[in-house]
N, C-alpha and C. Protein backbone atom coordinates (compact mmCIF):
# COMPACT_ATOMS: atom_id res chain seq x y z
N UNK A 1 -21.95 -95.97 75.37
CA UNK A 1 -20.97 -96.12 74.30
C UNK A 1 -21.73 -96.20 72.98
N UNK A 2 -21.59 -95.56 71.82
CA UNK A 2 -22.12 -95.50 70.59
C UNK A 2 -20.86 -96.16 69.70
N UNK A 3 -21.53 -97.11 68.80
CA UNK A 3 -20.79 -98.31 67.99
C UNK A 3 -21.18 -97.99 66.42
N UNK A 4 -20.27 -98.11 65.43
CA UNK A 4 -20.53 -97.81 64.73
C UNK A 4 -20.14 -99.37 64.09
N UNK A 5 -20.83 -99.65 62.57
CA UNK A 5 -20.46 -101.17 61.69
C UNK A 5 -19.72 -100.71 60.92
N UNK A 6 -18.16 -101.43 60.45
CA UNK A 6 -18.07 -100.41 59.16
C UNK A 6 -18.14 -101.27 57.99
N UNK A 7 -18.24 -100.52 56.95
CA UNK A 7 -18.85 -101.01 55.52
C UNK A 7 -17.73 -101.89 54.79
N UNK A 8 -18.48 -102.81 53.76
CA UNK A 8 -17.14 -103.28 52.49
C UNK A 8 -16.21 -102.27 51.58
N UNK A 9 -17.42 -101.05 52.12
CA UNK A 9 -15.93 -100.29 51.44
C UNK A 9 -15.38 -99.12 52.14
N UNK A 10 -15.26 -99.63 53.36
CA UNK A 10 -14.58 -98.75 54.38
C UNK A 10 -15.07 -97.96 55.07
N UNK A 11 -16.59 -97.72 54.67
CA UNK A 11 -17.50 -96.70 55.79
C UNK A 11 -17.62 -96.64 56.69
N UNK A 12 -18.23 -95.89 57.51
CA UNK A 12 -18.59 -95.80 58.72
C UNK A 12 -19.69 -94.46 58.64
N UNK A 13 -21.18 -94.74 59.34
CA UNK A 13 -21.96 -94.11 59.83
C UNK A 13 -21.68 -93.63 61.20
N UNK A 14 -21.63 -92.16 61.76
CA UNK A 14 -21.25 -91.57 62.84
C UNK A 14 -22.39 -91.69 63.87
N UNK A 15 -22.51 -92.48 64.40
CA UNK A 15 -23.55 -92.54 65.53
C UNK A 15 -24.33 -91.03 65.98
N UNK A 16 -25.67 -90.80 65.86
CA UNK A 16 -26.25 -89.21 66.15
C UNK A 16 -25.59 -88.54 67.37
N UNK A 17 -25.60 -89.62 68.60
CA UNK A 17 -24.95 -89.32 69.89
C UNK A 17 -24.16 -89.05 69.57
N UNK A 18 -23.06 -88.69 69.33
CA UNK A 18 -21.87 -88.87 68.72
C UNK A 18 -21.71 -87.72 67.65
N UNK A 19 -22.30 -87.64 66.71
CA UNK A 19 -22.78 -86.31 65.90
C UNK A 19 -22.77 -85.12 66.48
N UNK A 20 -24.13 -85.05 67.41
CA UNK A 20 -24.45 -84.11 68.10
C UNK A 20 -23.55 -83.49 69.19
N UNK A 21 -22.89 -84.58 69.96
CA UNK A 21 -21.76 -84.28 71.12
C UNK A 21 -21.07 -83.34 70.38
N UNK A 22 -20.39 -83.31 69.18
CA UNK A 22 -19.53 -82.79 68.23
C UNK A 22 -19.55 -82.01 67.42
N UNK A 23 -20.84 -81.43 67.68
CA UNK A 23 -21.47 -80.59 66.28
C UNK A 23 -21.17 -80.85 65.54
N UNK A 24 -21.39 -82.11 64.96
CA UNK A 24 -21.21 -82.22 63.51
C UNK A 24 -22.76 -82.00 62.45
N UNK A 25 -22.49 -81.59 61.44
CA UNK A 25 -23.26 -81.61 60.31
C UNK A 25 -23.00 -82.14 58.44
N UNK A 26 -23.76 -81.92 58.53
CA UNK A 26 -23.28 -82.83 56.79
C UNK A 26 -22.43 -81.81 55.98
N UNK A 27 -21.73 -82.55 55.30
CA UNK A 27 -20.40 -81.75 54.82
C UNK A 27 -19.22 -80.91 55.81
N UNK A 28 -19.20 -81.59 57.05
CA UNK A 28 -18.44 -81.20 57.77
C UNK A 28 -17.25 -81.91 57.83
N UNK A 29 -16.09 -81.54 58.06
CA UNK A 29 -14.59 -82.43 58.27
C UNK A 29 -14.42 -83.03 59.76
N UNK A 30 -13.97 -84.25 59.82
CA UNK A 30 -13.20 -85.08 60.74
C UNK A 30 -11.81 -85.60 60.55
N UNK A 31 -11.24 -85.75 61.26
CA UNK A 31 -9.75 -85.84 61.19
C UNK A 31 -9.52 -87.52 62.38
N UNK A 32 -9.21 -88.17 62.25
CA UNK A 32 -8.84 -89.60 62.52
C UNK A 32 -7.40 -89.59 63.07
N UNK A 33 -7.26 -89.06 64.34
CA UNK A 33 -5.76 -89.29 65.20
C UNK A 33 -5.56 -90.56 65.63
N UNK A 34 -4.21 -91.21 65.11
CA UNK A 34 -3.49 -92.22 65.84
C UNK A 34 -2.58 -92.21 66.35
N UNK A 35 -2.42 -92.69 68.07
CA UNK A 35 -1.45 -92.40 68.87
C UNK A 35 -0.92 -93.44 69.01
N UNK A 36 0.51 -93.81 69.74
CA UNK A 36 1.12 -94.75 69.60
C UNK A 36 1.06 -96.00 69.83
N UNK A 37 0.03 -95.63 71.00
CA UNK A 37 -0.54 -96.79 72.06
C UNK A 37 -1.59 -97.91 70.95
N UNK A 38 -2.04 -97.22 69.73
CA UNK A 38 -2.40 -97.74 68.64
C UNK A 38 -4.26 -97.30 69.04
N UNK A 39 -4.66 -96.27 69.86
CA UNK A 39 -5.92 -95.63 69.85
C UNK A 39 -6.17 -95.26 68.60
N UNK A 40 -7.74 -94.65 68.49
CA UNK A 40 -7.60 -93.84 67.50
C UNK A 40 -8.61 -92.49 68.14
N UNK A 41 -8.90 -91.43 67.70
CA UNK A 41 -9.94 -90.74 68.04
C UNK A 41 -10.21 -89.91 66.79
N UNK A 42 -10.93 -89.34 67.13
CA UNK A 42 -12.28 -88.62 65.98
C UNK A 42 -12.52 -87.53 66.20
N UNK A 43 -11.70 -86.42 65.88
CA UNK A 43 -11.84 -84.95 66.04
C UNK A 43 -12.74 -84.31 64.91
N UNK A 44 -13.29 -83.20 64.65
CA UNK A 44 -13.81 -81.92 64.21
C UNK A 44 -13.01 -81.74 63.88
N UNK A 45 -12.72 -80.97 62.03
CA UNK A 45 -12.00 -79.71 61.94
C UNK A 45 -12.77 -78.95 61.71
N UNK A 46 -12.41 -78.02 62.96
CA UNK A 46 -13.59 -76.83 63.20
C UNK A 46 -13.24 -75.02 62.71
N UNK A 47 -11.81 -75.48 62.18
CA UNK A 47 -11.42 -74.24 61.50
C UNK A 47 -10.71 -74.29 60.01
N UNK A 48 -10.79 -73.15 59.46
CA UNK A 48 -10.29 -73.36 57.65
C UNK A 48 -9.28 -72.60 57.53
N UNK A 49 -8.40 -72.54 56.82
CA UNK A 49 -7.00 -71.78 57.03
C UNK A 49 -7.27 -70.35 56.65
N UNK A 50 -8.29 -69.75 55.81
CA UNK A 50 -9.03 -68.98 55.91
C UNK A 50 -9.37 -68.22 57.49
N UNK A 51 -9.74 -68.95 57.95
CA UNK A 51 -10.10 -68.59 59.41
C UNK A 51 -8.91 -67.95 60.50
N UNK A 52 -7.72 -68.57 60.03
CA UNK A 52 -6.60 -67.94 60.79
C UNK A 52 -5.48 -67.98 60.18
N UNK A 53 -5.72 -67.50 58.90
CA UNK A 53 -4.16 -67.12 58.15
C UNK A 53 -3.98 -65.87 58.80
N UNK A 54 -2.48 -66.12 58.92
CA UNK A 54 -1.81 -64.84 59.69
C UNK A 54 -1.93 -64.43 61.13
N UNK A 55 -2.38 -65.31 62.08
CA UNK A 55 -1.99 -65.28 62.90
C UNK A 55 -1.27 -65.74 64.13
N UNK A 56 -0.44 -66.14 63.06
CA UNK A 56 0.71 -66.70 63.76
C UNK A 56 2.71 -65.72 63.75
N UNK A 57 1.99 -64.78 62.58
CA UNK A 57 2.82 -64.07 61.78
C UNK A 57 3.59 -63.08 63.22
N UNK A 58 4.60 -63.00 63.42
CA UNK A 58 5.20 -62.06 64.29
C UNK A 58 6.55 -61.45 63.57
N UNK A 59 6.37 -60.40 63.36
CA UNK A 59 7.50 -59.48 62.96
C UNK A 59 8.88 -59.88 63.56
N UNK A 60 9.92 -59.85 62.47
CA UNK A 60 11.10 -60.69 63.47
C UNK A 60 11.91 -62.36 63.89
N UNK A 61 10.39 -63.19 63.53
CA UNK A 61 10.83 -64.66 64.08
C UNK A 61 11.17 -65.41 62.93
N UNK A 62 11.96 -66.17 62.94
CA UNK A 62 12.40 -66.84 62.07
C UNK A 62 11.24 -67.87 61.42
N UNK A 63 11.40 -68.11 60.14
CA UNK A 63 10.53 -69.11 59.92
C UNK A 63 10.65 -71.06 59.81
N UNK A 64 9.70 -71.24 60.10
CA UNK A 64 9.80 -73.16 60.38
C UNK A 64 9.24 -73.56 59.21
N UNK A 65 10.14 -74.71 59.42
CA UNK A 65 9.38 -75.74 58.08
C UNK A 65 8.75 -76.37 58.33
N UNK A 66 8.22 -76.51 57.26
CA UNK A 66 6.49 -77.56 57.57
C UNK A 66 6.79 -78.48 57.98
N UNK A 67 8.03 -79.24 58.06
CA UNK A 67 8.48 -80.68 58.44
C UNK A 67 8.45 -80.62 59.65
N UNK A 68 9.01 -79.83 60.27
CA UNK A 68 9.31 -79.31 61.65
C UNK A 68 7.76 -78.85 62.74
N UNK A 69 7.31 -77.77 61.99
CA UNK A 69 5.37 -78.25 62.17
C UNK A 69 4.74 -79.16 62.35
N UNK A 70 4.66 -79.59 61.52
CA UNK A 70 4.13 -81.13 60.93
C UNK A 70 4.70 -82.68 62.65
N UNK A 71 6.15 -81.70 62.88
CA UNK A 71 6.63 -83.14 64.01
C UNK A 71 6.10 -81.99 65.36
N UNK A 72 6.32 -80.76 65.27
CA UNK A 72 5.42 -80.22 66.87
C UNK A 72 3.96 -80.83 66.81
N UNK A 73 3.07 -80.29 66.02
CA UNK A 73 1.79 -80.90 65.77
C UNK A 73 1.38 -82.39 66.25
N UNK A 74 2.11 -83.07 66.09
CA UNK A 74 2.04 -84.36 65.98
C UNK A 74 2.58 -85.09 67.46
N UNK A 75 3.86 -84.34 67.95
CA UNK A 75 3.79 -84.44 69.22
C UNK A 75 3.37 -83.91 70.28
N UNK A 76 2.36 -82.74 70.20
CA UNK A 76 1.37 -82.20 70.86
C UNK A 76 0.25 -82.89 70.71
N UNK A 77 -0.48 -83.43 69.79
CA UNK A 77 -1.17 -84.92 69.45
C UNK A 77 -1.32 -86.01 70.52
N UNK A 78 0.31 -86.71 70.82
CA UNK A 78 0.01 -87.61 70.78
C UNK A 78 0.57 -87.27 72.79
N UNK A 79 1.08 -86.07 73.16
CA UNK A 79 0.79 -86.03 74.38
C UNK A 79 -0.45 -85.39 74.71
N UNK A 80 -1.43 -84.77 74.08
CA UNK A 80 -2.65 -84.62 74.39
C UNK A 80 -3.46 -86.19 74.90
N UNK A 81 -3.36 -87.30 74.18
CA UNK A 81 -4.08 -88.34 74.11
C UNK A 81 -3.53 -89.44 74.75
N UNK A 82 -2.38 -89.20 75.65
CA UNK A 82 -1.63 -90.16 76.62
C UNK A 82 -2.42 -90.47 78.19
């Protein structure tokens, strides 16, 4: 298990184990999921919207609102981490 201290002003140093498991590097993004159960976990964002604008685009389908996104996302989330 790798432990991290966190700081007076909210830091946290990412343990190397922990780094490395994750490929992380400096100037890289993490994203902080909380599920209901009151976990938390520590993902990678490992892609830029750059990276996959437009492919989601299908000729024909109606379009969703981000609100509606935003609640699939979130409950794919939090049954991933059950």
């Amino acid at each position: 298990m790798a432990l991290a201290t966190l700081t007076s002003k909210g830091q946290i140093t990412i343990p190397k184990v922990v780094r490395d498991s994750l490929h992380l590097h400096t100037g890289d993004k993490v994203e902080f999921v909380i599920t209901e159960d009151g976990n938390a976990f520590l993902m990678p964002v490992t892609k830029r919207v750059d990276d996959v604008f437009g492919r989601l685009h299908k000729p024909g389908r109606k379009p969703i609102s981000v609100e509606k996104i935003d609640s699939m996302i979130k409950q794919k989330m939090q049954a991933t981490f059950r």
